[in-house]
Protein backbone atom coordinates (compact mmCIF):
# COMPACT_ATOMS: atom_id res chain seq x y z
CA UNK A 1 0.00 0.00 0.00
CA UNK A 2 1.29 3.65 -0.53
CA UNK A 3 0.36 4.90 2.90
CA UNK A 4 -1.34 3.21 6.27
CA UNK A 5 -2.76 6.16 7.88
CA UNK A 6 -6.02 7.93 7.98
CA UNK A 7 -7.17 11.36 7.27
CA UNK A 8 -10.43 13.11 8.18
CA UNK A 9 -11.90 16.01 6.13
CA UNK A 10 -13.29 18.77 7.62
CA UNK A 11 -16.36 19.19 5.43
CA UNK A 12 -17.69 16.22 7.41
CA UNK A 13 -16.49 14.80 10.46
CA UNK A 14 -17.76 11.52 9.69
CA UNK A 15 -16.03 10.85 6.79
CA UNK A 16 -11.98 9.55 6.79
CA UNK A 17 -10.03 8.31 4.53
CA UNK A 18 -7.43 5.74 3.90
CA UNK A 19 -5.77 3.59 1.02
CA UNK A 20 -6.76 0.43 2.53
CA UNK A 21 -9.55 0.02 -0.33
CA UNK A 22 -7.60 -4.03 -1.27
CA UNK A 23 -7.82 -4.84 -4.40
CA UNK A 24 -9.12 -1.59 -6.54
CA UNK A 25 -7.56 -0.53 -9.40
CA UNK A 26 -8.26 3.50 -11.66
CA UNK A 27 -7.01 1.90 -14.22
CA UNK A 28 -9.49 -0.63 -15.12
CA UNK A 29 -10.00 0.54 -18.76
CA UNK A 30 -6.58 -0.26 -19.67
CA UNK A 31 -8.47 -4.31 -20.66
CA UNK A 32 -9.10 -1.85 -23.99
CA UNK A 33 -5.28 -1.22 -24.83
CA UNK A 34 -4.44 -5.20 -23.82
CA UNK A 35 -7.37 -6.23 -25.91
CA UNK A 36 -6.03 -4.38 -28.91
CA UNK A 37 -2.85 -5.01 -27.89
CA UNK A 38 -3.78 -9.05 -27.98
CA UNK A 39 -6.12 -8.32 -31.57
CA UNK A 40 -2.55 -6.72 -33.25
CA UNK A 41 -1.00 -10.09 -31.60
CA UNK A 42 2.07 -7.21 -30.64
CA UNK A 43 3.55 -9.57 -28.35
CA UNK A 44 4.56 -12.26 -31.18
CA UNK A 45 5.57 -8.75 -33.27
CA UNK A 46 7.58 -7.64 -30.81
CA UNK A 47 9.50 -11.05 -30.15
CA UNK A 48 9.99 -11.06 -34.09
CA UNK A 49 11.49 -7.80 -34.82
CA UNK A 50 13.05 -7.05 -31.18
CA UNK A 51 15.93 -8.87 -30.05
CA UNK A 52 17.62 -7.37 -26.71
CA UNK A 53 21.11 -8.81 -25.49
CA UNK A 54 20.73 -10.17 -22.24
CA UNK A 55 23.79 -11.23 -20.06
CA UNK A 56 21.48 -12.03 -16.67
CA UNK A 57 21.42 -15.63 -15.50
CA UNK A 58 18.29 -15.06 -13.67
CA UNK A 59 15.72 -13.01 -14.39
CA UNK A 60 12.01 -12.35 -13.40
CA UNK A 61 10.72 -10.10 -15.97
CA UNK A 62 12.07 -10.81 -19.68
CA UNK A 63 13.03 -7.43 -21.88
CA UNK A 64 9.40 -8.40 -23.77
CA UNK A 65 7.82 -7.80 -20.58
CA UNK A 66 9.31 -4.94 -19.73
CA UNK A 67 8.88 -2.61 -22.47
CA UNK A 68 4.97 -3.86 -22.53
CA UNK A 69 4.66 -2.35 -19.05
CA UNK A 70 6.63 0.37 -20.10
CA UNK A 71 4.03 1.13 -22.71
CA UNK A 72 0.79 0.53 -20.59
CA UNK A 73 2.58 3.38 -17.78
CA UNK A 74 2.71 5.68 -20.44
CA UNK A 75 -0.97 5.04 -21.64
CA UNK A 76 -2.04 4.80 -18.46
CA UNK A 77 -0.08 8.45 -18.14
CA UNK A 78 2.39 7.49 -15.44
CA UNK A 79 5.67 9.38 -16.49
CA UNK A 80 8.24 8.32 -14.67
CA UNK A 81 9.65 4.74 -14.38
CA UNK A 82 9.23 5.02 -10.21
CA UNK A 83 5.94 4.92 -11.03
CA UNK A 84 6.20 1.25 -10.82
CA UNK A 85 6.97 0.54 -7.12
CA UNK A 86 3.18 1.87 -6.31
CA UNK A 87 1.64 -0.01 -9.51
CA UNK A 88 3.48 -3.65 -9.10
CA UNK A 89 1.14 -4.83 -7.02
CA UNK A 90 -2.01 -3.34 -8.68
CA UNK A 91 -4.81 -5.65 -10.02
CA UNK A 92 -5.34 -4.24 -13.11
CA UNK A 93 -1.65 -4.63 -14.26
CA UNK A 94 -0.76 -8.24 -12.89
CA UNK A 95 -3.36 -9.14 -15.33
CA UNK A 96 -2.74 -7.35 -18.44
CA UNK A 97 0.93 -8.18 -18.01
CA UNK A 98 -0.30 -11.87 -16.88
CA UNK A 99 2.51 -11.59 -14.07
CA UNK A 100 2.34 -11.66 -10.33
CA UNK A 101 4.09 -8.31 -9.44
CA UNK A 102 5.41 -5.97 -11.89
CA UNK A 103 8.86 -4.98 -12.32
CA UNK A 104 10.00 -2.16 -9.84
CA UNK A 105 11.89 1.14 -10.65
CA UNK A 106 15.79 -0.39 -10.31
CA UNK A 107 14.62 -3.63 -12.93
CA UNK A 108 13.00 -1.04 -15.75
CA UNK A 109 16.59 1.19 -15.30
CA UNK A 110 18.40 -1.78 -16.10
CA UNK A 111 16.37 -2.50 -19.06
CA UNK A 112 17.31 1.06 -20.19
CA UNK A 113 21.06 0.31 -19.91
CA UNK A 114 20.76 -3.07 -22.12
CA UNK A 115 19.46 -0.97 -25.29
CA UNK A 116 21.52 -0.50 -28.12
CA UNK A 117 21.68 1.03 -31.31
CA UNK A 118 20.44 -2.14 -32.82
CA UNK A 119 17.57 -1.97 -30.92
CA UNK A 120 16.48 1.30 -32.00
CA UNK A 121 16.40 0.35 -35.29
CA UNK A 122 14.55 -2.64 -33.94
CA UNK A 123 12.05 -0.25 -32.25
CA UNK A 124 10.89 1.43 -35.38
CA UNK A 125 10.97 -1.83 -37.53
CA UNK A 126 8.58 -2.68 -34.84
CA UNK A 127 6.81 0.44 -35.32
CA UNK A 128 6.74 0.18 -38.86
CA UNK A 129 5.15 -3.63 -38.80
CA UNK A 130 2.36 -2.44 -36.21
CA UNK A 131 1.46 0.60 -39.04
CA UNK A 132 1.22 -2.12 -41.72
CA UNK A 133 -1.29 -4.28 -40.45
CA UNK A 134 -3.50 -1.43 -39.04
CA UNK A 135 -3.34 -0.30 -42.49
CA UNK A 136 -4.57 -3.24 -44.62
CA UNK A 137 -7.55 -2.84 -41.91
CA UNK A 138 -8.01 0.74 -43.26
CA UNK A 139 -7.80 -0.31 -46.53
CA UNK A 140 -6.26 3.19 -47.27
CA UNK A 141 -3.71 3.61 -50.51
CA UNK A 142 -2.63 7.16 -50.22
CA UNK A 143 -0.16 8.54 -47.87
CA UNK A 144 1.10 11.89 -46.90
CA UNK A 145 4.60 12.31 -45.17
CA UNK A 146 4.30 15.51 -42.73
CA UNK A 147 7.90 16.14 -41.75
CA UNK A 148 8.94 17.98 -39.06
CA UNK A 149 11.41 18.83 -36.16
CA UNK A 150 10.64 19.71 -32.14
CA UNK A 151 12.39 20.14 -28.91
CA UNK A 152 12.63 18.15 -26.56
CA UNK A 153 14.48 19.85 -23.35
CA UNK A 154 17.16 18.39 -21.43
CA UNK A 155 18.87 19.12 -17.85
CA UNK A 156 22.35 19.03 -16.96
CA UNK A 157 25.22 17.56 -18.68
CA UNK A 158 23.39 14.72 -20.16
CA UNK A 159 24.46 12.92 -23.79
CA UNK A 160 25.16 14.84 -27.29
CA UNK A 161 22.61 17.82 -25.59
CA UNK A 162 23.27 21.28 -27.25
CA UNK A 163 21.99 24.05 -27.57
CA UNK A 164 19.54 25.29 -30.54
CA UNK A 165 19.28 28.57 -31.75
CA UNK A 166 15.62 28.55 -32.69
CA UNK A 167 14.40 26.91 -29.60
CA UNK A 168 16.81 29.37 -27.51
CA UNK A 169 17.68 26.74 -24.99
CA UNK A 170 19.53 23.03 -24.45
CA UNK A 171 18.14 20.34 -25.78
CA UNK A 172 17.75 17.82 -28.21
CA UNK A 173 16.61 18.47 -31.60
CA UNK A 174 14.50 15.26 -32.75
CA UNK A 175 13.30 15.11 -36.33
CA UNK A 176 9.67 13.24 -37.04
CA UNK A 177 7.37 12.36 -39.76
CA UNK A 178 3.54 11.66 -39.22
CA UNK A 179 1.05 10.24 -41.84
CA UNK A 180 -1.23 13.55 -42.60
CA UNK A 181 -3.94 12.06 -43.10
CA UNK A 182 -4.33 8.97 -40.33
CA UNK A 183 -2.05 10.98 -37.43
CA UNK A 184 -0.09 7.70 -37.28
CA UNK A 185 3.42 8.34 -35.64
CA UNK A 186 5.16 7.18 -39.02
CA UNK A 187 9.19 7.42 -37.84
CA UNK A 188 10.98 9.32 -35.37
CA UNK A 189 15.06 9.97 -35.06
CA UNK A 190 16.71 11.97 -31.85
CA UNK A 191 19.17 14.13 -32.65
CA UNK A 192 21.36 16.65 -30.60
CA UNK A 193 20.37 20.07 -30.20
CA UNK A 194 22.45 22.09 -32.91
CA UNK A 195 21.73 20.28 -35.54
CA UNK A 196 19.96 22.07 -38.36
CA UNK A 197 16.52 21.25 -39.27
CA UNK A 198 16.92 19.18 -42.55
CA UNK A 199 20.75 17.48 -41.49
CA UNK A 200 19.90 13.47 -42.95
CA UNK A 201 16.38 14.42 -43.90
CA UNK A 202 17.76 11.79 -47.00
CA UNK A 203 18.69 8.96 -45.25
CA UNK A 204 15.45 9.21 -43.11
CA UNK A 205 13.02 9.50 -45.32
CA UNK A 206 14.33 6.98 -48.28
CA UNK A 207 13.67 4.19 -45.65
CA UNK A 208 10.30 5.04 -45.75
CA UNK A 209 9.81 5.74 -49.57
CA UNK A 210 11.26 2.06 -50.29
CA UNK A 211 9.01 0.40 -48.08
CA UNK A 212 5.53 2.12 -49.43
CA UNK A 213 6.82 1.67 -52.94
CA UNK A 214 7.98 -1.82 -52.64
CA UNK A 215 6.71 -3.56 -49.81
CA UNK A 216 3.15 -1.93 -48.80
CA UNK A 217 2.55 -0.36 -52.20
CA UNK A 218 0.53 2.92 -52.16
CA UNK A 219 -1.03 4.97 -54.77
CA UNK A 220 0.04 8.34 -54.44
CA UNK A 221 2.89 9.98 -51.58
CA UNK A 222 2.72 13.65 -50.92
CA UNK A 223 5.55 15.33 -48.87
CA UNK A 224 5.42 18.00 -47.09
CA UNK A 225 7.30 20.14 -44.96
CA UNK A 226 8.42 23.52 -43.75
CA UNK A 227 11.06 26.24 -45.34
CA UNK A 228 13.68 24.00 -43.00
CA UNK A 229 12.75 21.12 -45.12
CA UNK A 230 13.50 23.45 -49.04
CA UNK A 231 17.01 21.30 -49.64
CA UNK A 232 17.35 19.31 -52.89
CA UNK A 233 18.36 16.54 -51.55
CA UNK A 234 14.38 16.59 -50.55
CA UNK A 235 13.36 17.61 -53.77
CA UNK A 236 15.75 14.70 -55.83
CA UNK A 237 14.22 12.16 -53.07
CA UNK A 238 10.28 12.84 -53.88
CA UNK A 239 10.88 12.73 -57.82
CA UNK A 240 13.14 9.52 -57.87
CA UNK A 241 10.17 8.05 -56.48
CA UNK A 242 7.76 9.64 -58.38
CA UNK A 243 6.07 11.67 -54.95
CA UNK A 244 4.90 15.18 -54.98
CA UNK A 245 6.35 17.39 -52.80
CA UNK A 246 4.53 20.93 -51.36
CA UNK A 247 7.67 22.22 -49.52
CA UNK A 248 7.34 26.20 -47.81
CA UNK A 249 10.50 28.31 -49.11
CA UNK A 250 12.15 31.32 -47.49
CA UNK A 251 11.23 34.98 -48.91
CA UNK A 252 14.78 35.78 -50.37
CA UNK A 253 15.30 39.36 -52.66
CA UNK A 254 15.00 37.36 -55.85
CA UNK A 255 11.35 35.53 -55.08
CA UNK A 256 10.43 38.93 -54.05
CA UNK A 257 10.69 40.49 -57.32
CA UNK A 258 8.98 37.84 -58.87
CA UNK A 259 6.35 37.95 -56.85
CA UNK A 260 5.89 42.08 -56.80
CA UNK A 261 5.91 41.77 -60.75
CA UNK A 262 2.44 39.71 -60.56
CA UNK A 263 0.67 42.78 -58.62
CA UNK A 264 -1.22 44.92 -60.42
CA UNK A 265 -2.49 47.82 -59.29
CA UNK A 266 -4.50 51.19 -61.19
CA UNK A 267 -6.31 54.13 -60.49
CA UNK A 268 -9.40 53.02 -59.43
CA UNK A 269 -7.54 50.28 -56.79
CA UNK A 270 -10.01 49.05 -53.47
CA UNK A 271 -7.80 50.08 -50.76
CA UNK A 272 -10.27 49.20 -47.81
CA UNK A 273 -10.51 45.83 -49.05
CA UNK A 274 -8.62 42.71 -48.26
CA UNK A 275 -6.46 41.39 -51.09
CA UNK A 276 -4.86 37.90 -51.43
CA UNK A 277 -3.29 36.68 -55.29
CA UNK A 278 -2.19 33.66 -56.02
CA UNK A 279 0.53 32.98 -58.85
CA UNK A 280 3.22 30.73 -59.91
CA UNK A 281 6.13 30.68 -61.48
CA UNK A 282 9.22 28.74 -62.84
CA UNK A 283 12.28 29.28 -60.24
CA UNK A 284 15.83 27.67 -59.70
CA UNK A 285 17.85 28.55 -56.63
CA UNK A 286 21.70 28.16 -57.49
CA UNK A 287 21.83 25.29 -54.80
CA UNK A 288 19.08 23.29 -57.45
CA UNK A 289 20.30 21.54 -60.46
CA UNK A 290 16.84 22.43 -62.19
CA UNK A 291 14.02 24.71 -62.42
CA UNK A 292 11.38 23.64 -60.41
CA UNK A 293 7.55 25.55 -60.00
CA UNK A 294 7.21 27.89 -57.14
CA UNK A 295 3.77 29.05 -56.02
CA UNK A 296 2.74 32.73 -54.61
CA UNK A 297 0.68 33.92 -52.03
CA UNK A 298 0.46 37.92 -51.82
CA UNK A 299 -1.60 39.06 -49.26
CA UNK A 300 -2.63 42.40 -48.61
CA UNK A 301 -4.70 43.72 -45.37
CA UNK A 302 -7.56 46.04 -45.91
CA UNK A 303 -6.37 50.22 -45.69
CA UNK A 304 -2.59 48.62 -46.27
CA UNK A 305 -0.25 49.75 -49.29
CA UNK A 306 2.46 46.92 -48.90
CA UNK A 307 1.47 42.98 -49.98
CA UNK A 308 3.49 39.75 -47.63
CA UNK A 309 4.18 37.23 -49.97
CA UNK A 310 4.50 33.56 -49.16
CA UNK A 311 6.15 30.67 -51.33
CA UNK A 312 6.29 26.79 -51.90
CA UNK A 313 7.69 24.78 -54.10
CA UNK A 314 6.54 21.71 -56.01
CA UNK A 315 6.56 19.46 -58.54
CA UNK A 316 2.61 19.41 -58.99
CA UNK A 317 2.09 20.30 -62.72
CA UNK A 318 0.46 24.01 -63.81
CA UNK A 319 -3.02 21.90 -63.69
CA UNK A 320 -3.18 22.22 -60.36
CA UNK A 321 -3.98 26.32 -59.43
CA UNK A 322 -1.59 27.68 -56.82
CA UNK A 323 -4.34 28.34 -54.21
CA UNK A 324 -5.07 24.75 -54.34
CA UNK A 325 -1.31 23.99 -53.57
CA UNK A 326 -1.55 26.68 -50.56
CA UNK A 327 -4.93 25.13 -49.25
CA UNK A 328 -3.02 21.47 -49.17
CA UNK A 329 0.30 23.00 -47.96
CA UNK A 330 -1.79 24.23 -44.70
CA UNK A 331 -3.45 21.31 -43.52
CA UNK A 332 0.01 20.55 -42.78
CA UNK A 333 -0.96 22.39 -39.78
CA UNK A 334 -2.87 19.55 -38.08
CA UNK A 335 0.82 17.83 -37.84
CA UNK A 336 1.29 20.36 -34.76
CA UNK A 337 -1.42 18.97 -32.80
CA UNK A 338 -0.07 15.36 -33.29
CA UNK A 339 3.30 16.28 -32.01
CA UNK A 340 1.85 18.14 -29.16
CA UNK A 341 -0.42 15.06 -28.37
CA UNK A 342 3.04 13.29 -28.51
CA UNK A 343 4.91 15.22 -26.54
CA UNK A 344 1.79 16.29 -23.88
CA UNK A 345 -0.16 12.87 -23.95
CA UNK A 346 2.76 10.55 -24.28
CA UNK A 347 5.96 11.79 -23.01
CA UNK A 348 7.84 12.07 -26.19
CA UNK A 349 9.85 14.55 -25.10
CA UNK A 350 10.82 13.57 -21.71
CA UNK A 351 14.72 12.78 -21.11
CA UNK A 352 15.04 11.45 -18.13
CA UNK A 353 18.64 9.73 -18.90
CA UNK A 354 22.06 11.28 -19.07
CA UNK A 355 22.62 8.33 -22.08
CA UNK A 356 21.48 9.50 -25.19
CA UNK A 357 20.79 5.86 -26.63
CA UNK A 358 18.76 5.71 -23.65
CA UNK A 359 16.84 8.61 -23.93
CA UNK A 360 16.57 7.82 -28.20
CA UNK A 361 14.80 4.19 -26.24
CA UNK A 362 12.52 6.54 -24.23
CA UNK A 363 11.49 8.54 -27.38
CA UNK A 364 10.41 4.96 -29.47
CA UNK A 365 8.57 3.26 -26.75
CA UNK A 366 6.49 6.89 -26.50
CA UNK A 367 5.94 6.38 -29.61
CA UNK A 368 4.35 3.32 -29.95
CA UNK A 369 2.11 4.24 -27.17
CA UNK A 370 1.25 6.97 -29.18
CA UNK A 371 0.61 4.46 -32.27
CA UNK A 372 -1.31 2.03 -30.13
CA UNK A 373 -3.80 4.52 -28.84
CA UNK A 374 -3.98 6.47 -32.91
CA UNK A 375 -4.82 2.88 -33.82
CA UNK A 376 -7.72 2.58 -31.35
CA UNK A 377 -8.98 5.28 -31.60
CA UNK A 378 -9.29 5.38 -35.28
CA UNK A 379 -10.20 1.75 -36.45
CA UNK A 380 -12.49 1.37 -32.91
CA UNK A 381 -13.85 4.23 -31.71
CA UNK A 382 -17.32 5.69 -32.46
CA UNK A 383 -17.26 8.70 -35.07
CA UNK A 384 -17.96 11.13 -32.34
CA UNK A 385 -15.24 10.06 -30.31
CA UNK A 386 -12.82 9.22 -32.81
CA UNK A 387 -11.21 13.06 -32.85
CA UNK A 388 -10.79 12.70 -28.89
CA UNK A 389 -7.25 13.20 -27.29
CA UNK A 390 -5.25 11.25 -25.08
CA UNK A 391 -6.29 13.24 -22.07
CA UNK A 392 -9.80 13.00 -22.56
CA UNK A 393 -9.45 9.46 -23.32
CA UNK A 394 -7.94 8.39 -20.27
CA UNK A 395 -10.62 10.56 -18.38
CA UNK A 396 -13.71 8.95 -20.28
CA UNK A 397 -12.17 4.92 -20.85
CA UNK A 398 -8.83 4.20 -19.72
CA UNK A 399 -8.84 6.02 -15.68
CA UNK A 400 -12.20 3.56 -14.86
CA UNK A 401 -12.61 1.96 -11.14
CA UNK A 402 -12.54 -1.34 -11.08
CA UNK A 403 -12.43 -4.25 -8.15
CA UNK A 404 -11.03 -7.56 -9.38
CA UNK A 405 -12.78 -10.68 -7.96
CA UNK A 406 -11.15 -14.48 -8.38
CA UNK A 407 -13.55 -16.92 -8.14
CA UNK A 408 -12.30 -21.01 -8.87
CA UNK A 409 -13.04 -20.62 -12.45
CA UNK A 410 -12.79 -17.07 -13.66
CA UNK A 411 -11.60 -13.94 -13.19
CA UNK A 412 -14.44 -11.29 -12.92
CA UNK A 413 -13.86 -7.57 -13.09
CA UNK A 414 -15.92 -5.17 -11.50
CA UNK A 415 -16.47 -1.80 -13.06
CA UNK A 416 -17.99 1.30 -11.16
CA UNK A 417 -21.61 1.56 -11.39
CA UNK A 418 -21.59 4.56 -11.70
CA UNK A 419 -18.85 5.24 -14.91
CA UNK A 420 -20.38 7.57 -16.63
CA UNK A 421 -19.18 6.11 -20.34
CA UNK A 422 -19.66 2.98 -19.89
CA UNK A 423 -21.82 2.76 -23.51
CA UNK A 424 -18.79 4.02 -25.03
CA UNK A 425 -16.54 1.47 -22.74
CA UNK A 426 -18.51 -1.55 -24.36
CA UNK A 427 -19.04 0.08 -27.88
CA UNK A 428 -15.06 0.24 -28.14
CA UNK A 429 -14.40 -3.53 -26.80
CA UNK A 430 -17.16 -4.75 -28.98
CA UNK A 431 -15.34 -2.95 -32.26
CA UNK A 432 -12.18 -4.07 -31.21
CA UNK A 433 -13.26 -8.00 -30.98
CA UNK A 434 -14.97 -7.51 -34.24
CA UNK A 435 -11.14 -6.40 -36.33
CA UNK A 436 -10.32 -9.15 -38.81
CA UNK A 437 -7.00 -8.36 -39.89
């Protein structure tokens, strides 16, 4: 138990409290994410592509183990591995994990230190199997690549951290790519702090090319990315694959008088009005081997004299109009809310070791319990719950009282009465035992 003593409140004198409730669990919901869990058969997955070096003669709790419990603290929204001296005796997760205690704070720290670069690699192939078979379920052939880069900040001396210019403070600098239009966390690479925003943006991304163009085939692949992301090695990448590519550019003195000579303005101009005009144009920057079409956005506020002009580059042909190419460029936008659900919801960003490999281990596994819960919540959940973040996910399913009862024959959970969601509780199990993969 975490404490032995009593407390009365003073709203009623009658009323004291204790944590000497036995065997209760707030965690009940997680039977969901193990469900699922069991559906995407991850544990067979994760013996396949994950293969941690073990030197201990005796152990209690195999690496497998582990990094499952590791996962269900983060979903669950426990942050820190010490977490797990109050939760190795709870109900909920000696049966999800199918042990009798779970592994304490010292044994999940020693996990940490057995992960090696091999195993990060490992990790994402993991990743990458998990995002295959959720989407033959989908059915889906199309595929957008948001790419971006965050911050995730560190304390201390603590591995390969630097400092980064933009962010104005230590850290790490991690570059990630997302699926636009599913949220699935597609790949994710830690990185130290001063390193600029598109350093290996090549070797990152090709990985992923080859497998949707030769493994999991897909129709179309559109790219897209910020002005950190306008290199040509990005550009090269997307056309040797035959992608498209809607990539923000800089404002430099040349693409300004390009896009000043496609204003017009006479006598009889509407000042007090708004005025946005879109245009394109053929443009090669001296790092580029080739021309390539760049796309115009000059705005101009109402009572204003001067227009701001915007810019992105693609390889979309003249058919499609510029303020189409603007419109797709800034749904690109909802790729900030999946890295804040990342970092917010599931820890992405937290560095709690002075090893950078370590920390790199930290990132992956919050990343496929950000996968696990996308994959819920978008092939299970009802269509007005199915936009619902991690937070209020955890409030409504996941953080559910629950007593479990052993009988000789069964074991019989015992939700509140009084859960307040319990039609969405059972609507979700019954879609998840219904997935044929």
């Amino acid at each position: 138990m975490a404490t032995l003593h009593e407390k009365k409140v003073q709203f009623n004198s009658k009323l004291t409290i204790s944590n000497t409730g036995g065997n209760l669990s707030t965690d009940s919901g997680l039977v969901l994410v193990k469900e699922f869990m069991e559906s995407l058969n991850f544990s067979d997955l994760s013996k396949q592509y994950l293969g941690i070096e073990d030197k201990r003669l005796y152990h209690i709790h195999d690496n497998f183990s582990l990094m499952e419990q590791l996962i269900y603290q983060n979903i669950a929204g426990y942050s820190t591995d010490s977490s797990a001296n109050l939760l190795k005796q709870d109900p909920i997760f000696k049966v999800i994990l199918d042990k009798s205690r779970l592994a304490s704070q010292s044994s999940i720290s020693r996990f940490w230190d057995r992960i090696s670069e091999e195993n990060i690699s490992q990790l994402q192939d993991l990743n990458q199997a998990m995002i295959d078979k959720v989407r033959s379920a989908r059915n889906t052939t199309e595929m957008i690549f948001d790419l971006d880069s965050t911050h995730s900040d560190t304390y201390g001396d603590q591995e390969n951290t630097d400092y980064n210019a933009h962010y104005r403070t230590n850290g790490y600098h991690p570059l990630v790519a997302f699926d636009g239009l599913t949220g699935d966390f597609l790949k994710a690479e830690l990185r130290s702090g001063n390193v600029y925003t598109s350093n290996g943006v090549g070797t990152f991304m090709e990985p992923l090319f080859e497998h949707y163009n030769q493994v999991v085939p897909v129709s179309n692949i559109l790219v897209r990315g910020d002005s950190g992301f306008a290199t040509p090695e990005l550009y090269d990448l997307c056309e040797a694959y035959d992608s498209f590519f809607v990539i923000r550019l800089k404002a430099n003195r040349n693409l300004s008088k390009i896009a000043e000579s496609f204003i017009q303005i006479d006598d009889n101009h509407p000042w007090d009005e708004k005025e946005v005009v879109y245009s394109s144009t053929s443009y090669q920057a001296k790092s580029c081997s080739k021309e390539r079409r760049v796309c115009i956005k000059s705005t101009r506020e109402a009572d204003e004299l001067l227009f701001r002009h915007e810019y992105i580059v693609t390889n979309y042909s003249n058919n499609v109009s510029a303020e189409t190419v603007f419109r797709t460029y800034c749904k690109r936008g909802t790729m900030e809310n999946f890295i804040k659900e990342a970092k917010n919801g599931f820890y992405f960003d937290k560095t709690d070791s002075p090893s950078f490999l370590e920390n790199h281990a930290r990132m992956m596994v919050s990343l496929l319990a950000y996968n696990i819960v996308n994959f819920t919540r978008t092939l299970c959940f009802t269509q007005g719950s199915a936009n619902m973040q991690v937070d209020t996910i955890r409030l409504k399913l996941f953080k559910v009282a629950g007593k479990l009862v052993r009988t000789g024959r069964r074991l019989l959970l015992k939700l509140s009465s009084y859960h307040v969601h319990q039609g969405l509780f059972y609507q979700v199990l019954g879609n998840i035992q219904q997935l044929c993969w």
